[in-house]
N, C-alpha and C. Protein backbone atom coordinates (compact mmCIF):
# COMPACT_ATOMS: atom_id res chain seq x y z
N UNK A 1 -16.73 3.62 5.60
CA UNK A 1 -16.59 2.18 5.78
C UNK A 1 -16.80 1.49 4.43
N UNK A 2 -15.74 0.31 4.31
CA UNK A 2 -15.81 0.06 2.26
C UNK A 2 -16.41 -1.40 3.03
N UNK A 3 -17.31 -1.63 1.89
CA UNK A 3 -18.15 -3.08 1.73
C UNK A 3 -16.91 -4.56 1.80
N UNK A 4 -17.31 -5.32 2.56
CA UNK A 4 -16.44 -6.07 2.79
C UNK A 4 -16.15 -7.30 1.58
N UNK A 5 -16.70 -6.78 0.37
CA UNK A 5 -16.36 -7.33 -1.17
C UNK A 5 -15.75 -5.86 -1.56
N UNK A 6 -15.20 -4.88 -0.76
CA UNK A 6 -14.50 -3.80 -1.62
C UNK A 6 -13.81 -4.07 -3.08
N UNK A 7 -12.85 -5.32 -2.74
CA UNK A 7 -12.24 -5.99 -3.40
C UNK A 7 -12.56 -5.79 -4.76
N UNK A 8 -13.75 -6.56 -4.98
CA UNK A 8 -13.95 -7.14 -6.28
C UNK A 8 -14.58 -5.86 -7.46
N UNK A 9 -14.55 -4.45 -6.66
CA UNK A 9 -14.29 -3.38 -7.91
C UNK A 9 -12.89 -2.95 -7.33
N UNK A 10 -12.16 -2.71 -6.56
CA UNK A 10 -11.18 -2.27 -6.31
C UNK A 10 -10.09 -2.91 -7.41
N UNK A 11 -10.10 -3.76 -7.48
CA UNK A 11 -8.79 -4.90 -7.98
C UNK A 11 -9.14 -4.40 -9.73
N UNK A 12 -10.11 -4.84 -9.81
CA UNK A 12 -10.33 -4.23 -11.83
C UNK A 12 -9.91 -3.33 -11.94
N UNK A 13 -10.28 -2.22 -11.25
CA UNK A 13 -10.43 -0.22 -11.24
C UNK A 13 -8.70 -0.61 -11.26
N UNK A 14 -7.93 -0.79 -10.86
CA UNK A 14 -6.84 -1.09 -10.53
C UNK A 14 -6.04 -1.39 -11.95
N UNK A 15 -6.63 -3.20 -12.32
CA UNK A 15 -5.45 -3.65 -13.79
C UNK A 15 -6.30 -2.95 -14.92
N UNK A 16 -7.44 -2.80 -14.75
CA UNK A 16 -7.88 -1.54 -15.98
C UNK A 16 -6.93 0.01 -16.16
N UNK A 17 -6.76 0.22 -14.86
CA UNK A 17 -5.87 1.94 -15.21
C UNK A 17 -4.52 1.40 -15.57
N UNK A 18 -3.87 0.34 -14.87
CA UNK A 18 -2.72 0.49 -15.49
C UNK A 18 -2.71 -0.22 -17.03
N UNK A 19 -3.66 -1.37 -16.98
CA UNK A 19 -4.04 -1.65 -18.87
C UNK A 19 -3.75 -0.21 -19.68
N UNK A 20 -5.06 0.46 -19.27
CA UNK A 20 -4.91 1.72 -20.27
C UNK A 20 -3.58 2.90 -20.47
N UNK A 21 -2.98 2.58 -19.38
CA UNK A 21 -1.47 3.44 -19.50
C UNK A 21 -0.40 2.48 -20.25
N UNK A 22 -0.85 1.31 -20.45
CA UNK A 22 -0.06 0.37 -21.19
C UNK A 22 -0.60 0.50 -22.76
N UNK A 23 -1.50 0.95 -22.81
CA UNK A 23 -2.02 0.91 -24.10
C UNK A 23 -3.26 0.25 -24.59
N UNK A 24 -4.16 -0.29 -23.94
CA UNK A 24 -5.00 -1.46 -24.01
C UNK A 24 -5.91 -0.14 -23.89
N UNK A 25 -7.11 -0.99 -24.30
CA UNK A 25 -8.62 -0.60 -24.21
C UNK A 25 -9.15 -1.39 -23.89
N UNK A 26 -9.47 -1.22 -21.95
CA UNK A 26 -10.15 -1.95 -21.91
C UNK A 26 -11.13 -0.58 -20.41
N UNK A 27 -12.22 -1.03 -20.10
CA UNK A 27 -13.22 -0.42 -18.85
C UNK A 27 -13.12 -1.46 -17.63
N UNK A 28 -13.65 -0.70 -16.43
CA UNK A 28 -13.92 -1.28 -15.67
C UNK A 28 -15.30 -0.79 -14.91
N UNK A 29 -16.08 -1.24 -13.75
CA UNK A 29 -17.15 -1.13 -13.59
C UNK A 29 -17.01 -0.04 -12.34
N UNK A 30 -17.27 1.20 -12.37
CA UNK A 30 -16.60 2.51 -11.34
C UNK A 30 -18.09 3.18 -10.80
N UNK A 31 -19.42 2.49 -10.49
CA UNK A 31 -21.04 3.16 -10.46
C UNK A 31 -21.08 3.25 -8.55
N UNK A 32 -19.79 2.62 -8.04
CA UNK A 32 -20.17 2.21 -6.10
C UNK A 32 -19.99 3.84 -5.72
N UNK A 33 -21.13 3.86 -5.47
CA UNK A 33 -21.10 5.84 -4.45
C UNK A 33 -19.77 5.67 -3.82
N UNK A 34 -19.28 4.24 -3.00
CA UNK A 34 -18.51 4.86 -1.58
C UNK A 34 -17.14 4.78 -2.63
N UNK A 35 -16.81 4.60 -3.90
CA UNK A 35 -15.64 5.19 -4.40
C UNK A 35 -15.36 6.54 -4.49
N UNK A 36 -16.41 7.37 -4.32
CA UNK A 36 -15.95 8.60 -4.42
C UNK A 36 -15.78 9.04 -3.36
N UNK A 37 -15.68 8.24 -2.30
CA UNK A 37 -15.75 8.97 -0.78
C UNK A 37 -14.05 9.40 -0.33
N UNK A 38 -13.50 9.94 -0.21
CA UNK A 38 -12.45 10.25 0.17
C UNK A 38 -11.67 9.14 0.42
N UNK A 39 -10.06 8.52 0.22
CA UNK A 39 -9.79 7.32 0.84
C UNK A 39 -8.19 7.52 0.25
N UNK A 40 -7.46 6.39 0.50
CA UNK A 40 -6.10 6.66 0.88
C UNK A 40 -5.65 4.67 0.62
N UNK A 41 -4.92 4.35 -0.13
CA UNK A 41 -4.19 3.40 -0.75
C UNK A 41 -3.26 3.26 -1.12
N UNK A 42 -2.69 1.85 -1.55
CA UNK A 42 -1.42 1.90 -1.82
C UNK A 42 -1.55 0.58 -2.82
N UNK A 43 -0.86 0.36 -3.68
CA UNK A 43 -1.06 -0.79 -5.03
C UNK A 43 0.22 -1.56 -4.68
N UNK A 44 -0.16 -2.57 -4.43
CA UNK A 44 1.64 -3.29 -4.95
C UNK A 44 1.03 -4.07 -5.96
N UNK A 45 2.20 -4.80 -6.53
CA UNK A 45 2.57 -5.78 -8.30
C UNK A 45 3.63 -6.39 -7.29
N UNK A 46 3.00 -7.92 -7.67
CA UNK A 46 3.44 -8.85 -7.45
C UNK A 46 4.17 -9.61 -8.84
N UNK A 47 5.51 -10.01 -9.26
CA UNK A 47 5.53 -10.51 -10.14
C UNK A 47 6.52 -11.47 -10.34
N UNK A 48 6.07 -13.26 -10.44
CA UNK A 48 6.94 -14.27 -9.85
C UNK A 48 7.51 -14.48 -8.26
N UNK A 49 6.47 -13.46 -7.20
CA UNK A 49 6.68 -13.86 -6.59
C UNK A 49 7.30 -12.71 -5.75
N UNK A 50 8.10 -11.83 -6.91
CA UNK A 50 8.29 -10.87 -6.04
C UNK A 50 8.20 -9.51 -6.50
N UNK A 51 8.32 -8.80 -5.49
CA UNK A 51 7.63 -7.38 -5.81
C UNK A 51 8.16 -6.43 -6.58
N UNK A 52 7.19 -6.24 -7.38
CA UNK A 52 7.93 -5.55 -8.92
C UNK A 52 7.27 -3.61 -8.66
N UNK A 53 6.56 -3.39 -7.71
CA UNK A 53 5.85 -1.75 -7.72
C UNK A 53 5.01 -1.79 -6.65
N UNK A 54 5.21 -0.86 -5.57
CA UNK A 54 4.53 0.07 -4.54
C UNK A 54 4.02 1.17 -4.53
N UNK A 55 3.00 1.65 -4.41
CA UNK A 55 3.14 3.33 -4.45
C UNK A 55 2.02 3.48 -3.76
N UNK A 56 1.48 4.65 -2.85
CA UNK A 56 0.49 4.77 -2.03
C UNK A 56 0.19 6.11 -1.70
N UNK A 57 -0.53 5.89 -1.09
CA UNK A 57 -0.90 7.50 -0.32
C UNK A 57 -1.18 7.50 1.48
N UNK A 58 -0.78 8.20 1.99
CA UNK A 58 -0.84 7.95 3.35
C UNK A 58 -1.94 8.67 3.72
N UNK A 59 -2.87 9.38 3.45
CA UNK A 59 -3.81 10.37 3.74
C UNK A 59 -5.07 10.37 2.61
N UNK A 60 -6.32 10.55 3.01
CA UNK A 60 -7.26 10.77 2.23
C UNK A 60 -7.37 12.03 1.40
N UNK A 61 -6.83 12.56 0.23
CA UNK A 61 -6.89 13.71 0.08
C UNK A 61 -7.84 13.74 -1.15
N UNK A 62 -8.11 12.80 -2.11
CA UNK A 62 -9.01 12.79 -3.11
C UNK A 62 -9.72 11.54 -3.17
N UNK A 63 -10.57 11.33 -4.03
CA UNK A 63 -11.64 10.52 -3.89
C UNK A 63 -10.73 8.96 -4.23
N UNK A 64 -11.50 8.01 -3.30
CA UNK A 64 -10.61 6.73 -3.62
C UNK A 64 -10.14 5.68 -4.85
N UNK A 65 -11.63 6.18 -5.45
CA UNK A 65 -11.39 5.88 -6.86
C UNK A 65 -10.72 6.44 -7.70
N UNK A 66 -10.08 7.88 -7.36
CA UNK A 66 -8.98 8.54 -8.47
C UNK A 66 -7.78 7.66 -7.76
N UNK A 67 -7.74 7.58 -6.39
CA UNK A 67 -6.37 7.50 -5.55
C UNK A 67 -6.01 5.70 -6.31
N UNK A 68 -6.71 4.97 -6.45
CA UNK A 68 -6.37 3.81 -6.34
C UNK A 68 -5.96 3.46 -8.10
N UNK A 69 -6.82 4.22 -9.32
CA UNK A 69 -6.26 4.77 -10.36
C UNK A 69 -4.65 4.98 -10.35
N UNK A 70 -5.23 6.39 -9.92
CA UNK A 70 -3.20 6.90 -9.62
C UNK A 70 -2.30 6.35 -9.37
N UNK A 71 -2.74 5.65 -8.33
CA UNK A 71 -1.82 4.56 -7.45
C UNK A 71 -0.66 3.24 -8.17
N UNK A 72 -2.17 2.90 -9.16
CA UNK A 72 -2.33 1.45 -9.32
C UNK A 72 -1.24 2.15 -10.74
N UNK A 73 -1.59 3.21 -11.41
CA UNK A 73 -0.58 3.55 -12.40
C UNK A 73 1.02 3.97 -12.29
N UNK A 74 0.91 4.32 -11.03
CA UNK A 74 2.10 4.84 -10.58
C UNK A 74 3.15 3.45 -10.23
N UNK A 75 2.65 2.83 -9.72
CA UNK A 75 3.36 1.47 -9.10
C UNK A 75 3.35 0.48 -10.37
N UNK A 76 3.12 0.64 -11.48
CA UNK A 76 3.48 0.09 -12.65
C UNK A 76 4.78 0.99 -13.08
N UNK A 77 4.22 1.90 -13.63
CA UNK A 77 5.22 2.65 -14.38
C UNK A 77 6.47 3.87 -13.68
N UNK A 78 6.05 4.29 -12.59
CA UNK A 78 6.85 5.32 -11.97
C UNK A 78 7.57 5.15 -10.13
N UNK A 79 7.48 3.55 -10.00
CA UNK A 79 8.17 3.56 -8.69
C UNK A 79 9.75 3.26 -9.16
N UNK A 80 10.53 4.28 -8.68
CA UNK A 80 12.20 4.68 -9.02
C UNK A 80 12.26 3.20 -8.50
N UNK A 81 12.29 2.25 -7.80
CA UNK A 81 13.21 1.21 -7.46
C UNK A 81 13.12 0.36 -8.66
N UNK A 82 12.05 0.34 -9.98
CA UNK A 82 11.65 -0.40 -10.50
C UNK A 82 11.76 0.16 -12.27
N UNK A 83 12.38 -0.63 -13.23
CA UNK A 83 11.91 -0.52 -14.39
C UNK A 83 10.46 -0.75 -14.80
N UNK A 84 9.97 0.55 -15.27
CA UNK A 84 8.89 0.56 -15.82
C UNK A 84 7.92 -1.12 -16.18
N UNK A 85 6.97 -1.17 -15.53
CA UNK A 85 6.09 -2.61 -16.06
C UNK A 85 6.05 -2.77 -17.65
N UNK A 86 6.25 -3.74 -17.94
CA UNK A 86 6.82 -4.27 -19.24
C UNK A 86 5.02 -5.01 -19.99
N UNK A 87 4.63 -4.63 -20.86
CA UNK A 87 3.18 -4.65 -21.18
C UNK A 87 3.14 -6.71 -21.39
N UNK A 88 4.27 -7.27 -21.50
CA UNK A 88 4.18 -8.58 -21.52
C UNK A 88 4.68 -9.16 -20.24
N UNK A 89 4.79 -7.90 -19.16
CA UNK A 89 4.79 -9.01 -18.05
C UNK A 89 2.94 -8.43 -17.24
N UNK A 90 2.51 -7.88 -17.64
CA UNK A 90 1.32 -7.16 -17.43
C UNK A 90 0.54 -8.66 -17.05
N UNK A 91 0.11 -9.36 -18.13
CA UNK A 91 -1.09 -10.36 -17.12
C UNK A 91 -0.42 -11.22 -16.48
N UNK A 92 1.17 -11.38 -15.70
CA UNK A 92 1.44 -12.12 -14.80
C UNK A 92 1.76 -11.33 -13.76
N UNK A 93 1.42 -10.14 -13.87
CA UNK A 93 1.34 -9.54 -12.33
C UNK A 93 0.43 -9.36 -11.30
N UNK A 94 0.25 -9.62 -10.41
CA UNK A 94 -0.61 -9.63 -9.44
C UNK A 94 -0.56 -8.44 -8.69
N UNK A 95 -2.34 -7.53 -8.55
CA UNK A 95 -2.54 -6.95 -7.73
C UNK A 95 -2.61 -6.73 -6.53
N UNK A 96 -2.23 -6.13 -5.34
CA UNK A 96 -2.88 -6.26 -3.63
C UNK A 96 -3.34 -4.56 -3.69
N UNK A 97 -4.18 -4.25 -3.11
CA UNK A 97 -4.93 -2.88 -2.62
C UNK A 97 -4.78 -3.12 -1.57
N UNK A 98 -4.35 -1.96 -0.50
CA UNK A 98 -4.66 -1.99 0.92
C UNK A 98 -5.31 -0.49 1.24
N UNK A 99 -6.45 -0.80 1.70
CA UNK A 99 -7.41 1.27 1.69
C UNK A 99 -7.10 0.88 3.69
N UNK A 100 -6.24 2.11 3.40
CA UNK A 100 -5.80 2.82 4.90
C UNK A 100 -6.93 3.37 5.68
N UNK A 101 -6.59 3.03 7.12
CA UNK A 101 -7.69 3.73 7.88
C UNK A 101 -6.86 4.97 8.44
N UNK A 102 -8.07 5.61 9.29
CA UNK A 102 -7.13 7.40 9.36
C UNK A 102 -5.91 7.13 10.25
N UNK A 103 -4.96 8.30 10.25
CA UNK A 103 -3.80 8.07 11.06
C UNK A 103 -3.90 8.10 12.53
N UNK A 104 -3.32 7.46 12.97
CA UNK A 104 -3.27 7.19 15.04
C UNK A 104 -2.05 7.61 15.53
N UNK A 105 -1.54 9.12 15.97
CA UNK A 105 -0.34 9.47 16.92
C UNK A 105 0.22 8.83 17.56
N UNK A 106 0.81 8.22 18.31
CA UNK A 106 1.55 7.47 19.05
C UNK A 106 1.93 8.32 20.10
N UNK A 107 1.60 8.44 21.67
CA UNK A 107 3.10 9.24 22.40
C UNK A 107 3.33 8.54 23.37
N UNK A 108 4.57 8.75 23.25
CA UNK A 108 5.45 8.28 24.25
C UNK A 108 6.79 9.06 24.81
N UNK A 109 7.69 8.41 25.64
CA UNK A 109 8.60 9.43 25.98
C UNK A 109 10.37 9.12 25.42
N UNK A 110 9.83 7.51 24.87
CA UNK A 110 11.60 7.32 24.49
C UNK A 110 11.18 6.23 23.42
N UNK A 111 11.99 5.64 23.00
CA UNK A 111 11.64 4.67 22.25
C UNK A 111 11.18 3.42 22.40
N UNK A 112 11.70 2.91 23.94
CA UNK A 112 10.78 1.97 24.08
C UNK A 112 9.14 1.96 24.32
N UNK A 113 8.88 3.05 24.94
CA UNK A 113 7.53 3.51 25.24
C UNK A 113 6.60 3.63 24.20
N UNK A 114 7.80 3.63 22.72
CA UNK A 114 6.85 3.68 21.06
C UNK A 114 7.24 2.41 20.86
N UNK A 115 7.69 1.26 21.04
CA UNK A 115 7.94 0.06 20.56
C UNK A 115 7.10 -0.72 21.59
N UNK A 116 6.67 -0.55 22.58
CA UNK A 116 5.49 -0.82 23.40
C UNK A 116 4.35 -0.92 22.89
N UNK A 117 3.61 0.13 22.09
CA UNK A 117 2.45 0.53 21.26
C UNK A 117 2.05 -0.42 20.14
N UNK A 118 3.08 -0.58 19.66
CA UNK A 118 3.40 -1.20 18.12
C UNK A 118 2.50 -2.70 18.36
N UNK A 119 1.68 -2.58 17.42
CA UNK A 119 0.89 -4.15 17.21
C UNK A 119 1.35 -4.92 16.06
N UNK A 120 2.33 -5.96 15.91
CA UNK A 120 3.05 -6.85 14.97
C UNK A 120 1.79 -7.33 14.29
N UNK A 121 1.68 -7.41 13.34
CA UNK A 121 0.77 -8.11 11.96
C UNK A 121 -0.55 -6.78 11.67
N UNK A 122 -0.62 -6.40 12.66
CA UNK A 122 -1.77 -5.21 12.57
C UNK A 122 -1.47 -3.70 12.36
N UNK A 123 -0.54 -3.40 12.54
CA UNK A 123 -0.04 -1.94 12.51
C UNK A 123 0.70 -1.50 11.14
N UNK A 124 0.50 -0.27 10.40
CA UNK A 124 1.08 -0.41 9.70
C UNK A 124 1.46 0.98 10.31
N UNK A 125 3.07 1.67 10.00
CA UNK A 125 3.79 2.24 10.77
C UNK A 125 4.20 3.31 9.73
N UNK A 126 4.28 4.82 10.32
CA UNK A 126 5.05 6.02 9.65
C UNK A 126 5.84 6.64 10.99
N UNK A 127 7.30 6.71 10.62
CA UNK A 127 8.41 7.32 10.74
C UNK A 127 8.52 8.54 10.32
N UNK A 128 8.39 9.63 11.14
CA UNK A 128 8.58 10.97 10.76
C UNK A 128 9.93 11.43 11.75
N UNK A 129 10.77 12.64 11.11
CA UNK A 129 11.86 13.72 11.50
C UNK A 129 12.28 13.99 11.02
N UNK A 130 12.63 15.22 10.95
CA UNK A 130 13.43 16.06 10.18
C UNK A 130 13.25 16.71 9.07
N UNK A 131 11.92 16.25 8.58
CA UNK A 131 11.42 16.49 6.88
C UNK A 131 11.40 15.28 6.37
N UNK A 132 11.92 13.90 6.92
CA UNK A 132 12.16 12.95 6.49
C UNK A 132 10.87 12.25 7.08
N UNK A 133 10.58 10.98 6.32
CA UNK A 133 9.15 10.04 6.36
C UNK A 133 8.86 8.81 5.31
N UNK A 134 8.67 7.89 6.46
CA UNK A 134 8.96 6.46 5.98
C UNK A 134 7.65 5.86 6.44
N UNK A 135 7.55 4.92 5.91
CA UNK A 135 6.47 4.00 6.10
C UNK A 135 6.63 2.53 5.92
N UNK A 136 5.96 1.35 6.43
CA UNK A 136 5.75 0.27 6.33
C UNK A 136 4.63 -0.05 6.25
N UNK A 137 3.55 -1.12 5.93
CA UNK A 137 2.51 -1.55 5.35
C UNK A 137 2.54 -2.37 6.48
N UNK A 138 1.40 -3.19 7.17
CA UNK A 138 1.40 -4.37 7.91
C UNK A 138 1.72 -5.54 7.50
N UNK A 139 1.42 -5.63 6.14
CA UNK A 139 2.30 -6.80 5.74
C UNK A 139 3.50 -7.08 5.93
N UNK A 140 4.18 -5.60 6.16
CA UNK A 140 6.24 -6.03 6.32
C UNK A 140 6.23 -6.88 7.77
N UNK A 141 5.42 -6.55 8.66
CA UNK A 141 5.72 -6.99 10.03
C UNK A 141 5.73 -8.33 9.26
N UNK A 142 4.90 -9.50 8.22
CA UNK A 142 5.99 -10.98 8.10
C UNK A 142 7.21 -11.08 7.68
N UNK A 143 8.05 -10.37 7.16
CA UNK A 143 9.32 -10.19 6.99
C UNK A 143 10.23 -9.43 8.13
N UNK A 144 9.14 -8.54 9.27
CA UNK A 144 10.43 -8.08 10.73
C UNK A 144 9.59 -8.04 11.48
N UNK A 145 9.52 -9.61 11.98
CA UNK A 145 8.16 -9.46 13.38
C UNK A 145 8.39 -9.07 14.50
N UNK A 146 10.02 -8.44 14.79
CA UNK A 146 10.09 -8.15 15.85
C UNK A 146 9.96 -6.32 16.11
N UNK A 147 9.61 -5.90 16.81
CA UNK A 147 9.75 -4.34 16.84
C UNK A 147 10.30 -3.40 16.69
N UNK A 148 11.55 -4.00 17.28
CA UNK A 148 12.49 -2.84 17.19
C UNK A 148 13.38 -3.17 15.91
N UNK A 149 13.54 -4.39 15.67
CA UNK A 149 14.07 -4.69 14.05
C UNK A 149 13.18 -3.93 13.09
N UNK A 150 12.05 -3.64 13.20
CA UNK A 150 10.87 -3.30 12.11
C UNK A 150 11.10 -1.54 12.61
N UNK A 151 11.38 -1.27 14.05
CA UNK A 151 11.57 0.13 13.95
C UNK A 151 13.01 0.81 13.35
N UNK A 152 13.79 -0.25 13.52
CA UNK A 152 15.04 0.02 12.92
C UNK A 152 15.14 -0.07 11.22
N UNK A 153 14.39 -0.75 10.93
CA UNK A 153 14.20 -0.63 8.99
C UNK A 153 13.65 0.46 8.67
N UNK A 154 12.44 1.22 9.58
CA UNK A 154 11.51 2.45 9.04
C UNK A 154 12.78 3.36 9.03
N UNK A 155 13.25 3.54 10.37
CA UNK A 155 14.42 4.29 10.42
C UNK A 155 15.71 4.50 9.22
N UNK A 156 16.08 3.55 8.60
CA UNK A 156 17.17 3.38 7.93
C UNK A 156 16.07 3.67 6.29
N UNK A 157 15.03 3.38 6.00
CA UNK A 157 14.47 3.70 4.86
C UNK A 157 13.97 5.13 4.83
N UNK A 158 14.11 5.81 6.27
CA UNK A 158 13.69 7.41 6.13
C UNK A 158 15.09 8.03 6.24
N UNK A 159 16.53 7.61 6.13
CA UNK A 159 17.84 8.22 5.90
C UNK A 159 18.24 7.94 7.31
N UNK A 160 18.43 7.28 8.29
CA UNK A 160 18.37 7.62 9.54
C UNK A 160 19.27 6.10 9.82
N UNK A 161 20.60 6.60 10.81
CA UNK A 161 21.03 5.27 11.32
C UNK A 161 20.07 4.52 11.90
N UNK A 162 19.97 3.19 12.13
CA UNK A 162 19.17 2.12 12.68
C UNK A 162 19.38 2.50 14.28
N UNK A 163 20.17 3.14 14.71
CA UNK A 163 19.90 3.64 16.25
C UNK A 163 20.04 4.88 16.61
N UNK A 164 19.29 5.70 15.38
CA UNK A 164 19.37 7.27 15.65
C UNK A 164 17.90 7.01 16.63
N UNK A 165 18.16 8.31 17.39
CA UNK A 165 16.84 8.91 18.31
C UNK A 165 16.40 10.09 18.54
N UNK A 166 15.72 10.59 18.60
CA UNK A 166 15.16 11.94 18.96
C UNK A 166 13.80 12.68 19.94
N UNK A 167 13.94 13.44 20.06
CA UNK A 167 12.68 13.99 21.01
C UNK A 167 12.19 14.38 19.82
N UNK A 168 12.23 14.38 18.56
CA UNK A 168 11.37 15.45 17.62
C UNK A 168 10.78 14.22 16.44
N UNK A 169 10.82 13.02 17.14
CA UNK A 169 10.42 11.87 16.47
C UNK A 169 9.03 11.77 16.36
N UNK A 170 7.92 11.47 15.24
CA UNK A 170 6.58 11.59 14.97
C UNK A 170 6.43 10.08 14.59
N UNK A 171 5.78 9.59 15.13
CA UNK A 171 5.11 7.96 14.76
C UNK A 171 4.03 8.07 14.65
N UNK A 172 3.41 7.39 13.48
CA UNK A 172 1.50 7.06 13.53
C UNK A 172 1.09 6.13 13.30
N UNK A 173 0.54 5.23 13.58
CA UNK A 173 -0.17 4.28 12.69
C UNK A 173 -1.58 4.06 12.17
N UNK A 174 -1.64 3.04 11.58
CA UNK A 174 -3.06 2.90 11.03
C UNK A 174 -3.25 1.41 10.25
N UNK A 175 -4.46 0.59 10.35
CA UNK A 175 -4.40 -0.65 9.60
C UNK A 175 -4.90 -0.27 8.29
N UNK A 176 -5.14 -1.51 7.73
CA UNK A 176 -5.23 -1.51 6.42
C UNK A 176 -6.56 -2.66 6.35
N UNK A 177 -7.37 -2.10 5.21
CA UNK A 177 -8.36 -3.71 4.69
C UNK A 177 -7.62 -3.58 3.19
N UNK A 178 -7.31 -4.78 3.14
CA UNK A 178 -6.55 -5.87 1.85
C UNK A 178 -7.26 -6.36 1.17
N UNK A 179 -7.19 -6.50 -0.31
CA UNK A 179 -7.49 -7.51 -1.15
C UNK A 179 -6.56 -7.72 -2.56
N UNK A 180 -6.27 -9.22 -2.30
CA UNK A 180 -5.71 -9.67 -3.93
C UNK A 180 -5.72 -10.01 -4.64
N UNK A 181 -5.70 -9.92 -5.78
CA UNK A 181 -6.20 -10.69 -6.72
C UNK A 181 -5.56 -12.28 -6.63
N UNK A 182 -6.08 -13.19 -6.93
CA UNK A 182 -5.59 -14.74 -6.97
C UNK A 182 -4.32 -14.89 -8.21
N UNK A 183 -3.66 -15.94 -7.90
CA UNK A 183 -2.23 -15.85 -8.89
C UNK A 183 -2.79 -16.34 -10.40
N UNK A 184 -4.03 -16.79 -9.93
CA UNK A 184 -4.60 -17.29 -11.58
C UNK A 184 -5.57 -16.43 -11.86
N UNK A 185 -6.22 -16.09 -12.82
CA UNK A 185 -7.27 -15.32 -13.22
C UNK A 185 -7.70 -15.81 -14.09
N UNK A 186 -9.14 -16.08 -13.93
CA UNK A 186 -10.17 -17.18 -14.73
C UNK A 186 -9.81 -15.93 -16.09
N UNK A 187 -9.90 -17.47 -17.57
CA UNK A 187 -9.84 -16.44 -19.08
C UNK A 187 -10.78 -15.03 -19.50
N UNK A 188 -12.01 -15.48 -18.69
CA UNK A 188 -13.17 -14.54 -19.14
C UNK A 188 -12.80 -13.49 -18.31
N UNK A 189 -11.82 -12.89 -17.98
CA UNK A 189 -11.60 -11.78 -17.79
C UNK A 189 -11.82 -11.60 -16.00
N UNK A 190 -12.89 -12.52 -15.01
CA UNK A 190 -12.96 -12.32 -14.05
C UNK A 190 -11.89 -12.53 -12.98
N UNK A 191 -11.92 -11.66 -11.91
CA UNK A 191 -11.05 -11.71 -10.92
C UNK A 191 -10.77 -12.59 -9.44
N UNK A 192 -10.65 -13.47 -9.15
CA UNK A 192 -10.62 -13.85 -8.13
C UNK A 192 -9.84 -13.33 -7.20
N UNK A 193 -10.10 -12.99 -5.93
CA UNK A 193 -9.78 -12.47 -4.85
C UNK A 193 -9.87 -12.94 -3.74
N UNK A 194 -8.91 -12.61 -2.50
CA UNK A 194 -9.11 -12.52 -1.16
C UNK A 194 -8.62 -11.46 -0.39
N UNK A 195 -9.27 -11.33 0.63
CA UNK A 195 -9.32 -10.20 1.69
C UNK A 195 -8.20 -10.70 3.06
């Protein structure tokens, strides 16, 4: 369970790793025991508004403080939809962290019986078949609040017509606790945030 100011080391640990892959020298403050506790994230970059890098992890497999590192570097410099973060658009980008809770199976027997389940603003959703696996964040549900529109995007972002179906279909979900950094950031270096 992360302290409900997770935030306010999460978000530094965050524009510090990708600072330093940009070239900067700068630290951040990494002493909270429950960072090393196993945990599972995903970084977006916000920039003008719109989204410039994603990258995440769906599973706890290393400690949260490497994952959100990794993360936070990866979604600068190595998400394919995106040219590399540009070191002068660096302090106008805005951080969000979302640390995943464990995964939740879904069963059902057809698809409506999994579009039944589905909690709009709260769920964040993985699409599994075939070898193939997609995901959405709870935040997308404000851009497809309806269900089966939002099951039909997971679908089409894991290779899959928008009305393919299967018996060998795997759904999970799981929420998320959020925090972002504010679009301004006081000079002295501090972060403002919300959850």
């Amino acid at each position: 369970m992360l302290p409900i100011d997770a935030g306010a080391s999460l978000l530094p640990i965050a524009r510090v790793a990708i600072a330093c892959a940009l070239g900067r020298n700068t630290v951040a403050t990494e002493s909270e025991v429950w960072l090393q506790q196993p945990g599972a994230c995903f970084v977006t970059l916000v920039l003008a508004g719109e989204l410039r890098g994603c990258i995440g992890s769906l599973e706890a497999r290393r400690p949260l403080l490497a994952d959100v590192k990794a993360n936070a570097v990866a979604a600068a410099l190595r998400d394919s939809r995106f040219a590399p973060l540009l070191a002068q658009e660096f302090d106008s980008t805005q951080i969000e962290i979302s640390v995943l809770s464990p995964m939740q199976a879904l069963v059902f027997g057809g698809e409506s019986e999994a579009l039944a389940q589905l909690r709009p603003g709260i769920d964040g959703v993985t699409f599994e078949c075939s070898g193939r696996r997609s995901t959405f964040l709870p935040q997308v549900w404000e851009q497809l609040p309806d269900r089966a529109t939002f099951i039909a995007h997971l679908k089409r972002k894991a290779g899959f017509a928008t009305d393919f179906w299967s018996g060998d279909i795997r759904i999970r979900r799981y929420t998320v606790s959020k925090w972002i950094e504010s679009s301004t950031r006081q000079d002295n270096g501090e972060l403002n945030f919300s959850r």
